[in-house]
Protein backbone atom coordinates (compact mmCIF):
# COMPACT_ATOMS: atom_id res chain seq x y z
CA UNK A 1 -2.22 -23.44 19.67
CA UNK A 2 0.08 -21.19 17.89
CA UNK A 3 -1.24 -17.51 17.57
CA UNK A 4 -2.62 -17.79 14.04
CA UNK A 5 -1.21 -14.76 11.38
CA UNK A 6 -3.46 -11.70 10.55
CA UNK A 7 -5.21 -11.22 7.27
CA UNK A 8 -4.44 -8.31 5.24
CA UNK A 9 -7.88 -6.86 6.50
CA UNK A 10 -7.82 -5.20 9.19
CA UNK A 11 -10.24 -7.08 12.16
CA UNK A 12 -14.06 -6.11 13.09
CA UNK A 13 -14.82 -5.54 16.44
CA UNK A 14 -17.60 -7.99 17.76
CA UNK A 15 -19.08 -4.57 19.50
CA UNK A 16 -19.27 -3.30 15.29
CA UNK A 17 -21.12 -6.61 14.65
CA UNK A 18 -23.67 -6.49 17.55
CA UNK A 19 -24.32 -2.60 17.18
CA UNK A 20 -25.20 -3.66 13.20
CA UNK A 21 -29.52 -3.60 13.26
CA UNK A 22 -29.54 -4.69 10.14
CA UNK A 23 -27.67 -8.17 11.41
CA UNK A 24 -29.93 -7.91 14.85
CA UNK A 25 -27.10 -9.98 16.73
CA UNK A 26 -27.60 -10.66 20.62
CA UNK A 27 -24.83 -11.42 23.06
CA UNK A 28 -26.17 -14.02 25.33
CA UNK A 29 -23.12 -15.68 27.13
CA UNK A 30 -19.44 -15.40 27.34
CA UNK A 31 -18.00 -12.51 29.22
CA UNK A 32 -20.94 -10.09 28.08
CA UNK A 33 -18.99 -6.90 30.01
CA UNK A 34 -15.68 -7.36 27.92
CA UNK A 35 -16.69 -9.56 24.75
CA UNK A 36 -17.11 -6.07 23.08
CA UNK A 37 -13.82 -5.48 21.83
CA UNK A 38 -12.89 -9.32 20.86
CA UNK A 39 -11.37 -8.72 17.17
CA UNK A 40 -12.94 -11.34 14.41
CA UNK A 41 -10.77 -11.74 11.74
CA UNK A 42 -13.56 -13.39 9.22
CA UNK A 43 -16.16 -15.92 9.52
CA UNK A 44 -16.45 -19.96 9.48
CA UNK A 45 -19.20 -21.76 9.52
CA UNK A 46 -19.43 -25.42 10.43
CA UNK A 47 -21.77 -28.01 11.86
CA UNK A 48 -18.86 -30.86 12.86
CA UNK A 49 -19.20 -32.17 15.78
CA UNK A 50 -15.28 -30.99 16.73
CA UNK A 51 -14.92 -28.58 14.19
CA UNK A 52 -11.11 -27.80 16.43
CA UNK A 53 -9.04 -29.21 12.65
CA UNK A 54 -10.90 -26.88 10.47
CA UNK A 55 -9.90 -23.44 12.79
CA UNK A 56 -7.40 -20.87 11.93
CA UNK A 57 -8.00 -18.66 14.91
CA UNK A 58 -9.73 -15.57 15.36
CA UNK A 59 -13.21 -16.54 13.76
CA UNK A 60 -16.54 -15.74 14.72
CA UNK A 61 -17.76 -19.10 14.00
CA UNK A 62 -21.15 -20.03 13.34
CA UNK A 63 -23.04 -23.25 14.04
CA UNK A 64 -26.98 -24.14 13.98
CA UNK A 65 -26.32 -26.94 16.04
CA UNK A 66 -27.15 -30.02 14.12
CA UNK A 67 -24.95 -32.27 16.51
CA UNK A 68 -24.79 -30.22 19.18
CA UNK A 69 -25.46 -32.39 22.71
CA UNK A 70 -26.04 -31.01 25.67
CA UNK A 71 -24.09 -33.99 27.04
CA UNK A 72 -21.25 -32.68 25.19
CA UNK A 73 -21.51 -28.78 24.83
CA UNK A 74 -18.73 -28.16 26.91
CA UNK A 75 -16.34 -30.61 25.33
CA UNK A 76 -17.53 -28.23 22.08
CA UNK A 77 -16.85 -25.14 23.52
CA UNK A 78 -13.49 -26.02 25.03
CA UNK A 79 -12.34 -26.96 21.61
CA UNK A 80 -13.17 -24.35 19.99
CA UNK A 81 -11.97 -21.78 22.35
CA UNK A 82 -8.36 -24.32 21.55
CA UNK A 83 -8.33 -23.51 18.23
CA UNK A 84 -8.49 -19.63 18.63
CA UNK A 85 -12.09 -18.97 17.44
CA UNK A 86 -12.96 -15.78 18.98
CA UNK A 87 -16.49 -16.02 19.09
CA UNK A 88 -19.25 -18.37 18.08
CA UNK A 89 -22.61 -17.34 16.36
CA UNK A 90 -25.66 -19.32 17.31
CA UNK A 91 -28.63 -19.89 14.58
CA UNK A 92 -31.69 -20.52 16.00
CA UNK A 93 -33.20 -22.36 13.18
CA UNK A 94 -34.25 -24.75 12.07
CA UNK A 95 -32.99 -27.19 14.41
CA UNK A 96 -33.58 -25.06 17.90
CA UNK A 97 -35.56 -22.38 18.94
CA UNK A 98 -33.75 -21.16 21.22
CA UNK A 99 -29.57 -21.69 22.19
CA UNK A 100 -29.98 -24.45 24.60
CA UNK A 101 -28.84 -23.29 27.91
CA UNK A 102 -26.06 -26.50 28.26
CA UNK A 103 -24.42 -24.31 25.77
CA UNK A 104 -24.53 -20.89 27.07
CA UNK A 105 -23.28 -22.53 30.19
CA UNK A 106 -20.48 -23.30 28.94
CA UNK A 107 -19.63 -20.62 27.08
CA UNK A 108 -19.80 -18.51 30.29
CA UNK A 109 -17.39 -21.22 31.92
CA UNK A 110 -14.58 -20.59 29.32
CA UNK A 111 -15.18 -17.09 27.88
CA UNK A 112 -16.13 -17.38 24.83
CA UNK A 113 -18.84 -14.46 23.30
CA UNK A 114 -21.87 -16.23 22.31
CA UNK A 115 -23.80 -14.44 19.82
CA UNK A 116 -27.53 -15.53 19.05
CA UNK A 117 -28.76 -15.00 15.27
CA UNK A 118 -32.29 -14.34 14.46
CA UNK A 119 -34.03 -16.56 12.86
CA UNK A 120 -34.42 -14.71 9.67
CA UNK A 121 -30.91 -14.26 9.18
CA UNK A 122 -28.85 -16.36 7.18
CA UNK A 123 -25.32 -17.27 7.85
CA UNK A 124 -24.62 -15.54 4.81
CA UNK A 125 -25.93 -12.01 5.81
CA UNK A 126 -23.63 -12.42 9.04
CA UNK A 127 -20.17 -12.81 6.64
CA UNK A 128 -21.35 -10.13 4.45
CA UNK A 129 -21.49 -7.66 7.15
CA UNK A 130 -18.49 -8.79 8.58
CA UNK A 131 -16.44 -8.74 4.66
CA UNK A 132 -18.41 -5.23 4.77
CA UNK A 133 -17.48 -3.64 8.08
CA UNK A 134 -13.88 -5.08 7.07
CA UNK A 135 -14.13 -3.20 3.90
CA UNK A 136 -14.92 -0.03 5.94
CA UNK A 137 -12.08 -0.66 8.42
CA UNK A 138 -9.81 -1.20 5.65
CA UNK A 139 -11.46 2.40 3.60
CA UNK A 140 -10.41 4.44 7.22
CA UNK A 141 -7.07 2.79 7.24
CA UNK A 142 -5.77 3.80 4.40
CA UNK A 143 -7.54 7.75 4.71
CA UNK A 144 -5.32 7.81 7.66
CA UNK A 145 -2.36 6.15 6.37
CA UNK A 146 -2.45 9.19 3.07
CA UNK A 147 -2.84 11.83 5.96
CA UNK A 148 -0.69 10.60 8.36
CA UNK A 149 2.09 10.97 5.32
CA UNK A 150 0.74 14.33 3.71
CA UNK A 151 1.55 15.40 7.53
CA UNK A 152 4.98 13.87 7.74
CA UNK A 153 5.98 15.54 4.32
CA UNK A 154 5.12 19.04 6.16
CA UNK A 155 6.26 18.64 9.22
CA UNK A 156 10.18 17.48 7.16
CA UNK A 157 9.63 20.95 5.34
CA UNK A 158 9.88 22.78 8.52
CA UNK A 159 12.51 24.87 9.42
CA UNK A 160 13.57 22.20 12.32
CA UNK A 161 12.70 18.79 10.46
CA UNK A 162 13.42 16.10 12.80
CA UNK A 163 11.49 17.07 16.25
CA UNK A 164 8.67 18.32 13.93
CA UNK A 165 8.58 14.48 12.52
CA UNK A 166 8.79 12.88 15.63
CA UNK A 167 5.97 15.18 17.08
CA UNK A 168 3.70 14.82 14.59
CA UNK A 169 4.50 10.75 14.70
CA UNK A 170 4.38 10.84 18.40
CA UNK A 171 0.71 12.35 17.49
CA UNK A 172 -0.42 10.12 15.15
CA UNK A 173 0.33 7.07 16.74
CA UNK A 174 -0.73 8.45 20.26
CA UNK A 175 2.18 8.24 22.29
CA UNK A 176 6.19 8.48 22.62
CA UNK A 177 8.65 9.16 19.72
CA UNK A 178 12.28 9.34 20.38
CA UNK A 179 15.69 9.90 18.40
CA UNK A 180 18.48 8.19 19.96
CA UNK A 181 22.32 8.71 19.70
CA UNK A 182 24.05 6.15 19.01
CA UNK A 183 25.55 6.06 22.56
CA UNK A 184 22.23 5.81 23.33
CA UNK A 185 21.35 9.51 24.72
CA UNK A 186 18.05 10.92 24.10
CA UNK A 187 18.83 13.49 21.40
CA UNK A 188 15.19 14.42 20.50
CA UNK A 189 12.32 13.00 22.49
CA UNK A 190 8.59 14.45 22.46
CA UNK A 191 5.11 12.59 23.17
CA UNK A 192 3.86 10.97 26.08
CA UNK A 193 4.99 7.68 27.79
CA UNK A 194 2.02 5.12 27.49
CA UNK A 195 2.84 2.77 30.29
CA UNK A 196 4.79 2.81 33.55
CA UNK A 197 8.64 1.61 32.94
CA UNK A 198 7.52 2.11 28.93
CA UNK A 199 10.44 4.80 28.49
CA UNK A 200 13.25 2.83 30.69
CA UNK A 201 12.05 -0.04 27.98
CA UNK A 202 12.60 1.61 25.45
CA UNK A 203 16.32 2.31 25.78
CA UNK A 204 17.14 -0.97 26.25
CA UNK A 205 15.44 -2.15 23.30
CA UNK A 206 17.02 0.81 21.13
CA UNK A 207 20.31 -0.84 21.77
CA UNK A 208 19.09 -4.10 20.57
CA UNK A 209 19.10 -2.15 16.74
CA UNK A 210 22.16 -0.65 17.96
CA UNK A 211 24.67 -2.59 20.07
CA UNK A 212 28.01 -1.20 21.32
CA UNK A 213 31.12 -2.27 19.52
CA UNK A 214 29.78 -2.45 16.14
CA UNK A 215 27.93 -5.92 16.78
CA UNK A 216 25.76 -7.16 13.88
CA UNK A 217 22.02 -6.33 14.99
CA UNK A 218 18.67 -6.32 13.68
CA UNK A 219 17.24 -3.24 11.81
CA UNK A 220 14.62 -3.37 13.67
CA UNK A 221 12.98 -4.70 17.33
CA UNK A 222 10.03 -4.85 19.05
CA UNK A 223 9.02 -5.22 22.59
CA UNK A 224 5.95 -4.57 24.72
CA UNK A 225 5.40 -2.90 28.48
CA UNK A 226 1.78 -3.85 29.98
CA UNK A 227 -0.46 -2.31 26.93
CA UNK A 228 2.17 -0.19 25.44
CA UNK A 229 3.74 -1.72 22.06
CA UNK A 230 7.37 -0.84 21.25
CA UNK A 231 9.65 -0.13 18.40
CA UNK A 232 13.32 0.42 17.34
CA UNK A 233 14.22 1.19 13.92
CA UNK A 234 17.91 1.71 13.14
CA UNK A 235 18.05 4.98 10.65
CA UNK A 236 19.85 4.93 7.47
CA UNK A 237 22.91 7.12 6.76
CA UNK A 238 25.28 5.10 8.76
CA UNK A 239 25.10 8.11 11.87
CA UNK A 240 24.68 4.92 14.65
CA UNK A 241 20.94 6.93 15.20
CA UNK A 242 17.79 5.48 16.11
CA UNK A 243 13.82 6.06 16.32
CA UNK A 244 12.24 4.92 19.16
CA UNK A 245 8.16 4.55 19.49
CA UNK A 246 5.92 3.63 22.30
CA UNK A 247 2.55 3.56 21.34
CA UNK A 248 -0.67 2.90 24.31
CA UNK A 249 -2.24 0.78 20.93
CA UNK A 250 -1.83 -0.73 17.65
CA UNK A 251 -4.13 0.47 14.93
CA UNK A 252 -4.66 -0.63 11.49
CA UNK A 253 -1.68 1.16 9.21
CA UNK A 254 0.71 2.08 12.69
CA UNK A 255 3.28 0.13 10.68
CA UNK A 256 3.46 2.07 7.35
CA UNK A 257 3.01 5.57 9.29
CA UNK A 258 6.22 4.55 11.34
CA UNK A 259 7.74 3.39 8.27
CA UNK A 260 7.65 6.72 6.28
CA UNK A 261 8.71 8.51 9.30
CA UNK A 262 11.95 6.39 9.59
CA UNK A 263 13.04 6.86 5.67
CA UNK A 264 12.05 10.62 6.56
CA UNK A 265 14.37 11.01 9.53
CA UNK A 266 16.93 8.94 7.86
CA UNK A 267 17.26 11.52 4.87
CA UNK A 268 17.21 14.61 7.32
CA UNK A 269 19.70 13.15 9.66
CA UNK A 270 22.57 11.98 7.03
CA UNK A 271 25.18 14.24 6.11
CA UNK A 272 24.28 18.16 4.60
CA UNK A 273 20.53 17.16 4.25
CA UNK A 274 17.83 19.30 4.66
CA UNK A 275 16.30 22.05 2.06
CA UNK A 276 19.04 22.49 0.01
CA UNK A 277 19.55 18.74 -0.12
CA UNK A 278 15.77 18.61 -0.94
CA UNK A 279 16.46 21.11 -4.05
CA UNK A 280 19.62 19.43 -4.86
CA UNK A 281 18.08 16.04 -5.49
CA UNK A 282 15.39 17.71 -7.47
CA UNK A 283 17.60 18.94 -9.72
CA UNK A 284 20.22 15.47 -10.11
CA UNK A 285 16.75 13.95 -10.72
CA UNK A 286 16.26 16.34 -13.93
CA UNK A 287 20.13 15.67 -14.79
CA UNK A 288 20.25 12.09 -14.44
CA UNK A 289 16.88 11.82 -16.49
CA UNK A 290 18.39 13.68 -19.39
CA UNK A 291 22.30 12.95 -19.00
CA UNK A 292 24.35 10.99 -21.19
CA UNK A 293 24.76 6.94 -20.18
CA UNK A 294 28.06 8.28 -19.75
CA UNK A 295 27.43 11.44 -17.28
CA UNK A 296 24.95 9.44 -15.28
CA UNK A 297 26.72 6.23 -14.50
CA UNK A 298 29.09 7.50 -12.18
CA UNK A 299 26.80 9.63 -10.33
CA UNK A 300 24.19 6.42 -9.73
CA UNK A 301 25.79 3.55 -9.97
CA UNK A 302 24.35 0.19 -12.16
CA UNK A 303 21.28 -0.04 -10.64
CA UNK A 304 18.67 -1.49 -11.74
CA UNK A 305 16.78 1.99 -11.28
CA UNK A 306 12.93 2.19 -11.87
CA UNK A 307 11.28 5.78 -12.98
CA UNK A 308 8.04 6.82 -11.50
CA UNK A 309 5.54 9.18 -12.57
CA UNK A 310 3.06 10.05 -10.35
CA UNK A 311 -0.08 12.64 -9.79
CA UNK A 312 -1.98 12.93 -6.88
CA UNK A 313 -0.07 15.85 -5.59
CA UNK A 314 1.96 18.42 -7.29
CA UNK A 315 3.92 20.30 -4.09
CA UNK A 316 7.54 19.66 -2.81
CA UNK A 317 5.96 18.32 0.03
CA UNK A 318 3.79 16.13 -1.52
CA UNK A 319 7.04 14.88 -3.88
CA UNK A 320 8.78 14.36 -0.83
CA UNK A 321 5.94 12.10 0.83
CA UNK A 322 6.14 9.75 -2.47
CA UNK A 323 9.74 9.47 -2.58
CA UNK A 324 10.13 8.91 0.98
CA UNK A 325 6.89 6.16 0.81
CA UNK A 326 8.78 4.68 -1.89
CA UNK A 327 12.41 4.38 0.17
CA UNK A 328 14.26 7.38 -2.16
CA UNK A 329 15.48 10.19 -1.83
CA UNK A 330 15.59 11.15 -5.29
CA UNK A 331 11.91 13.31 -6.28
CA UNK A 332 11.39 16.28 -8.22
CA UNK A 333 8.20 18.10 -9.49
CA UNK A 334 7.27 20.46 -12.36
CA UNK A 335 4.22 21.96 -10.79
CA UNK A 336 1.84 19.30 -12.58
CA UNK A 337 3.54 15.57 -12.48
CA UNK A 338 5.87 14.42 -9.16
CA UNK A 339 8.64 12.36 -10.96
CA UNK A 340 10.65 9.66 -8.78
CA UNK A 341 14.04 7.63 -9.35
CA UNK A 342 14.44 4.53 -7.13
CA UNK A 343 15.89 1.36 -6.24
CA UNK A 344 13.27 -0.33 -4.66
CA UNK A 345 10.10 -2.34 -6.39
CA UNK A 346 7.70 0.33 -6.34
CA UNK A 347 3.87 -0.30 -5.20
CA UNK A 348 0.73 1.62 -5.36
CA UNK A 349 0.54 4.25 -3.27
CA UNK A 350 -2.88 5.75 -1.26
CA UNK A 351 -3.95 8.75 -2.91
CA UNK A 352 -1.52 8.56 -6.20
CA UNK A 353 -1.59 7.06 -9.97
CA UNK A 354 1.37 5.85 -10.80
CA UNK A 355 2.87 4.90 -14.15
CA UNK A 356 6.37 3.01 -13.80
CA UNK A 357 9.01 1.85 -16.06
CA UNK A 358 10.47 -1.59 -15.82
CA UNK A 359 13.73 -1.56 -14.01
CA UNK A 360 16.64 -0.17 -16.26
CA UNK A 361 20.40 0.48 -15.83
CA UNK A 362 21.97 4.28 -16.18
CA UNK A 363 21.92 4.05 -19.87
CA UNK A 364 18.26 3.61 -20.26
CA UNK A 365 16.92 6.03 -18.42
CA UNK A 366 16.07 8.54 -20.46
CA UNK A 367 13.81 6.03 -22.30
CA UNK A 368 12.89 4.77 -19.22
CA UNK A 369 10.95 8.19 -18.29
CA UNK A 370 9.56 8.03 -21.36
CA UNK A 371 7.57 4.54 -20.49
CA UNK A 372 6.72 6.00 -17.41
CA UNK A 373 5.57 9.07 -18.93
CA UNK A 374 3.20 6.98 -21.18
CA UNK A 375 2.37 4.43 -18.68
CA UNK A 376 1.09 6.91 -16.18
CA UNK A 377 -1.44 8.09 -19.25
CA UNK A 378 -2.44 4.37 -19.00
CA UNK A 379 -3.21 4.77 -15.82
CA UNK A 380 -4.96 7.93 -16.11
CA UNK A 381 -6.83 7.06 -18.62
CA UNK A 382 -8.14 3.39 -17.42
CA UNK A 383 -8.51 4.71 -13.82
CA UNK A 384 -6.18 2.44 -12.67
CA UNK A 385 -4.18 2.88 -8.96
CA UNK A 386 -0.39 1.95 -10.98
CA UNK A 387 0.34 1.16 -14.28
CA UNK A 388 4.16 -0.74 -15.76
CA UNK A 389 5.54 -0.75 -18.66
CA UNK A 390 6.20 -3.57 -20.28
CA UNK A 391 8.13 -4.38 -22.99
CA UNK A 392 6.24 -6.06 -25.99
CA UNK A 393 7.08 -9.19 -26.64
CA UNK A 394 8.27 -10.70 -29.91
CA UNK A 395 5.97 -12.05 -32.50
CA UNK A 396 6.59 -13.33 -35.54
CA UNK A 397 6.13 -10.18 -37.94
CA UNK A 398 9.12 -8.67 -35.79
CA UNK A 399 11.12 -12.01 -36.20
CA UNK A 400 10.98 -11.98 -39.85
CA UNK A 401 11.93 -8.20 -40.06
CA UNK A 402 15.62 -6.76 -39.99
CA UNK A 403 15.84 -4.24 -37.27
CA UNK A 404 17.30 -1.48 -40.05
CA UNK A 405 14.71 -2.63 -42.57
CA UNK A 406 11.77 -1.94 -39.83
CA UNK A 407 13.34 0.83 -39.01
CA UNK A 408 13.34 2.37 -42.92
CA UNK A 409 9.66 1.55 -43.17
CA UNK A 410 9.00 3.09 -40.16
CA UNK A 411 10.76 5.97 -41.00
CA UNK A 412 9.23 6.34 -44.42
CA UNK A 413 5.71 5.49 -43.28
CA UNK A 414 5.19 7.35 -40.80
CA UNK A 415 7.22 10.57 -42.61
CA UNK A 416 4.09 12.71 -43.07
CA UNK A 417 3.38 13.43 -39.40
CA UNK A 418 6.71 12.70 -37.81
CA UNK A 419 7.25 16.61 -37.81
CA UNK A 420 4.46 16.88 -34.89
CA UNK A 421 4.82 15.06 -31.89
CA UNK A 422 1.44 15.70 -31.15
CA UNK A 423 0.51 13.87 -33.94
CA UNK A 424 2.79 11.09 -33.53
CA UNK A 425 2.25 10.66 -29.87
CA UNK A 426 -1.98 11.35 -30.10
CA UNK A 427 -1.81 7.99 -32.80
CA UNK A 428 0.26 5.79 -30.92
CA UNK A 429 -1.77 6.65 -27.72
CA UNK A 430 -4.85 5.79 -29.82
CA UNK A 431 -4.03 2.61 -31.43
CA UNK A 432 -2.58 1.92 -27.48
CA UNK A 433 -6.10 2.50 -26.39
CA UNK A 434 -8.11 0.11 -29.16
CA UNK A 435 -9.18 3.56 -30.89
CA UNK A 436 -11.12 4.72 -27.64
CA UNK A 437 -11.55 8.76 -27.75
CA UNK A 438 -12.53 8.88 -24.48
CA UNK A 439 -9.50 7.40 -22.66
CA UNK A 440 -6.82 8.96 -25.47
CA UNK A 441 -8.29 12.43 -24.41
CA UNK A 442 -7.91 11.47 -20.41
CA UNK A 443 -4.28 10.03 -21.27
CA UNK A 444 -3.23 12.99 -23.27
CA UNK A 445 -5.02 15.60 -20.54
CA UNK A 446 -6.62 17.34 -23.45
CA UNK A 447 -10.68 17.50 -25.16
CA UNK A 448 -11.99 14.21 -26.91
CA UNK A 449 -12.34 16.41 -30.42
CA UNK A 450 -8.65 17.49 -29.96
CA UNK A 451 -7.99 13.87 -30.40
CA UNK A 452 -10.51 13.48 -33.09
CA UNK A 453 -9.28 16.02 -34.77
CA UNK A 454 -5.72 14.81 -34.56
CA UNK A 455 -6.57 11.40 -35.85
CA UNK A 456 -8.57 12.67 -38.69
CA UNK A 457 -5.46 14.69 -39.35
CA UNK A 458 -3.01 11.62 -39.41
CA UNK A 459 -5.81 9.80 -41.60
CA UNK A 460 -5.56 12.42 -44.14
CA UNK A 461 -1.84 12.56 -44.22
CA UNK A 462 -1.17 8.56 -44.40
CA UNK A 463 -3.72 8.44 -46.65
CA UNK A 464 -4.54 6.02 -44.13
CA UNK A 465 -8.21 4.02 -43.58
CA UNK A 466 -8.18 3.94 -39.14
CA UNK A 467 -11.21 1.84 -39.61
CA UNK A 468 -9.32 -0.81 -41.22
CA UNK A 469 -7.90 -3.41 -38.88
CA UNK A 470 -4.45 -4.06 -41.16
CA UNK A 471 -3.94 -0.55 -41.71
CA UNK A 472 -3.73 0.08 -37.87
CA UNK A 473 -1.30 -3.26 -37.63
CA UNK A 474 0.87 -1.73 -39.79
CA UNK A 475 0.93 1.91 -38.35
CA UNK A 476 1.10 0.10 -34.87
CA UNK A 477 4.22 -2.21 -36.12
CA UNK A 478 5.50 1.22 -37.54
CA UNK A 479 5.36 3.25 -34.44
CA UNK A 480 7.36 0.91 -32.15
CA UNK A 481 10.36 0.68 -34.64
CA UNK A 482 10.31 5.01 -34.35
């Protein structure tokens, strides 16, 4: 059978489940002195006589043995151990007392971990632990992942960029990291070599990502020595360079660590990067935000490009982490809010709030930060991971309106506060918000009775009832034609 795809949660190791009192799980049969580290994937539980069509791989699968034969427990076991189950979980109620011995037999005869469940616990208790030692698994993954990059962005701020990257990925993966020349010379290696033959492997599959004679080749390629897993990655910046990992293991989150190193080393290893680059970017970030459509075009191309503003951390290094998690190299920071310009679609981040703008060409992009601007309040405000802007869509009020006649009733409604942004942008936040104080003051970073006292304040100059629904429909209706 066909090794069956991972979840997107990381696996539990059966020695997790069996050290779990609260589950009270006993290994009785099935390779007791290396069952320990069998991963289980998630849970099945079925009662079929051949339950082989119903099996993914990689369950733990539990069965209380309601057609269970001891006539026909190894014909059971066999398929079972077929269709990839990794372990199976034995109930020993209500219909045995005990797991009949025809079945442990068998189980010892083709490896599989059989696990005996207490009597007084249900199947269900079993999953739940197992969903909650995932959750767990899943909770360290991603604390490693946001450290593993915080120490990538300070190891590319050191004064020699690209072995400090590879040493500190060499460290967090626990093992070898290597930058190739394109002839395929070791330019910068550093780490330990997991495996016997692991490095002389590693060569050759670095030329499989980078072939001589210009041959098309993957951008990546993996290969593994004994234990030791293997990786190529061909770096960006067209310089014919490429990383090179051995690693003794593969944890949960290896992947996206080695991917952030990769758009790391391909931004320090194109032409004139480094610090100044760094600075340089910054500061096209801050031009290109606030160009013209005309002085920004040439300098980015079409696009689409997608602005994201981001807290979570506030330093250059931190700035450089995001932009380099997000595949740009284009990041700046005021000290307070990390702002980034990219190509790419743009997903939450560990550690950050995001507010994005929908994707927008050269001469939107100026508005463009301002969506993300306000959609990263959003997110602030509702505690939410990422936040998008999105575009409202047409109704019929808008239909039926000229766009110069909304305009001039915008314009003329709105004239007694449109002097103060703070005003303007404290009511639109507001009515965003369904009139909640609370989440207007997180959004706007300032005290709930600042906002209160900002609304009152528009009230009074509108001459305007907030309490009434139509009033706020119409100051809502004026705000978006601004």
């Amino acid at each position: 059978m066909p090794e069956p795809s991972a979840p997107p949660t990381p696996p539990v190791p059966l020695a997790a489940l069996l050290a779990d009192t609260t589950l009270g799980l006993r290994l009785v049969a099935g390779l007791p002195g290396d069952a320990a580290g069998v991963p289980v994937h998630w849970v099945h539980t079925s009662e079929m006589a051949d339950p082989y069509p119903y099996l993914l791989g990689g369950e733990l699968l539990l069965t209380a043995g309601v057609q269970l034969v001891d006539a026909h427990a190894d014909t059971y076991v066999r398929r079972v151990v077929e269709a990839g189950a990794t372990a199976l979980g034995f109930g020993v109620a209500p219909v045995y007392d005990t797991v009949p011995d025809s079945l442990a037999d068998a189980c010892d005869r083709h490896g599989l971990p059989l696990l005996e469940i207490p009597r007084r616990i249900p199947f269900t208790t079993v999953a739940r632990g197992v969903w909650r030692l995932m959750a767990e698994a899943r909770h360290r993954e991603l604390r490693r992942v946001t450290e593993a990059q915080q120490g990538l962005a300070a190891a590319a701020a050191r004064p020699d960029p690209v072995p400090a990257v590879l040493r500190q990925l060499a460290v967090r993966l626990g093992g070898r990291a290597v930058l190739f020349a394109p002839d395929g010379a070791e330019l910068h290696a550093t780490g330990r070599d997991p495996a016997p033959g692991s490095r002389t492997a590693l060569v050759r599959l670095a030329r499989v990502v980078n072939p001589p004679g210009g041959v098309s080749a993957p951008a990546s390629a993996t290969d593994t020595v004994g234990d030791a897993r293997l990786a190529a990655y061909a770096l960006g910046g067209g310089q014919g360079l490429v990383l090179g990992v051995a690693a003794g293991g593969r944890e949960a989150g290896d992947h996206t660590v080695t991917g952030v190193a990769v758009v790391l080393l391909s931004l320090l290893t194109a032409p004139h990067q480094g610090a100044a680059e760094a600075a340089r970017s910054a500061a096209l970030v801050r031009l290109l935000l606030g160009a013209e459509p005309a002085e920004a075009a040439p300098l980015l191309g079409p696009g689409p490009w997608t602005v994201v503003h981001a807290h979570g951390g506030a330093t250059p290094f931190a700035a450089s982490a995001l932009a380099a998690a997000l595949g740009s190299a284009l990041a700046e920071t005021d000290g307070v809010t990390v702002r980034v310009l990219t190509d790419r679609p743009v997903t939450a981040q560990p550690g950050w709030t995001l507010g994005v703008s929908a994707p927008a060409g050269p001469a939107a992009l100026a508005e463009a930060d301002t969506h993300a601007r306000r959609a990263l309040r959003h997110a602030a405000a509702t505690r939410t991971d990422l936040v998008r802007h999105r575009e409202p869509g047409p109704d019929a009020l808008t239909a039926l309106v000229p766009p110069e006649e909304a305009a001039a009733h915008a314009r003329a409604r709105l004239a007694p506060i449109a002097g103060s942004p703070a005003l303007t942008e404290t009511l639109r936040t507001w009515l965003s918000l369904h009139g909640s104080w609370d989440r207007t003051a997180v959004a706007l970073a300032v005290h709930r009775n600042t906002v209160r006292q900002r609304v009152a304040r528009c009230a009074a100059l509108l001459d305007a009832d907030l309490d009434e629904t139509d009033v706020r429909m119409d100051l809502w209706f004026a705000l978006r034609r601004l």
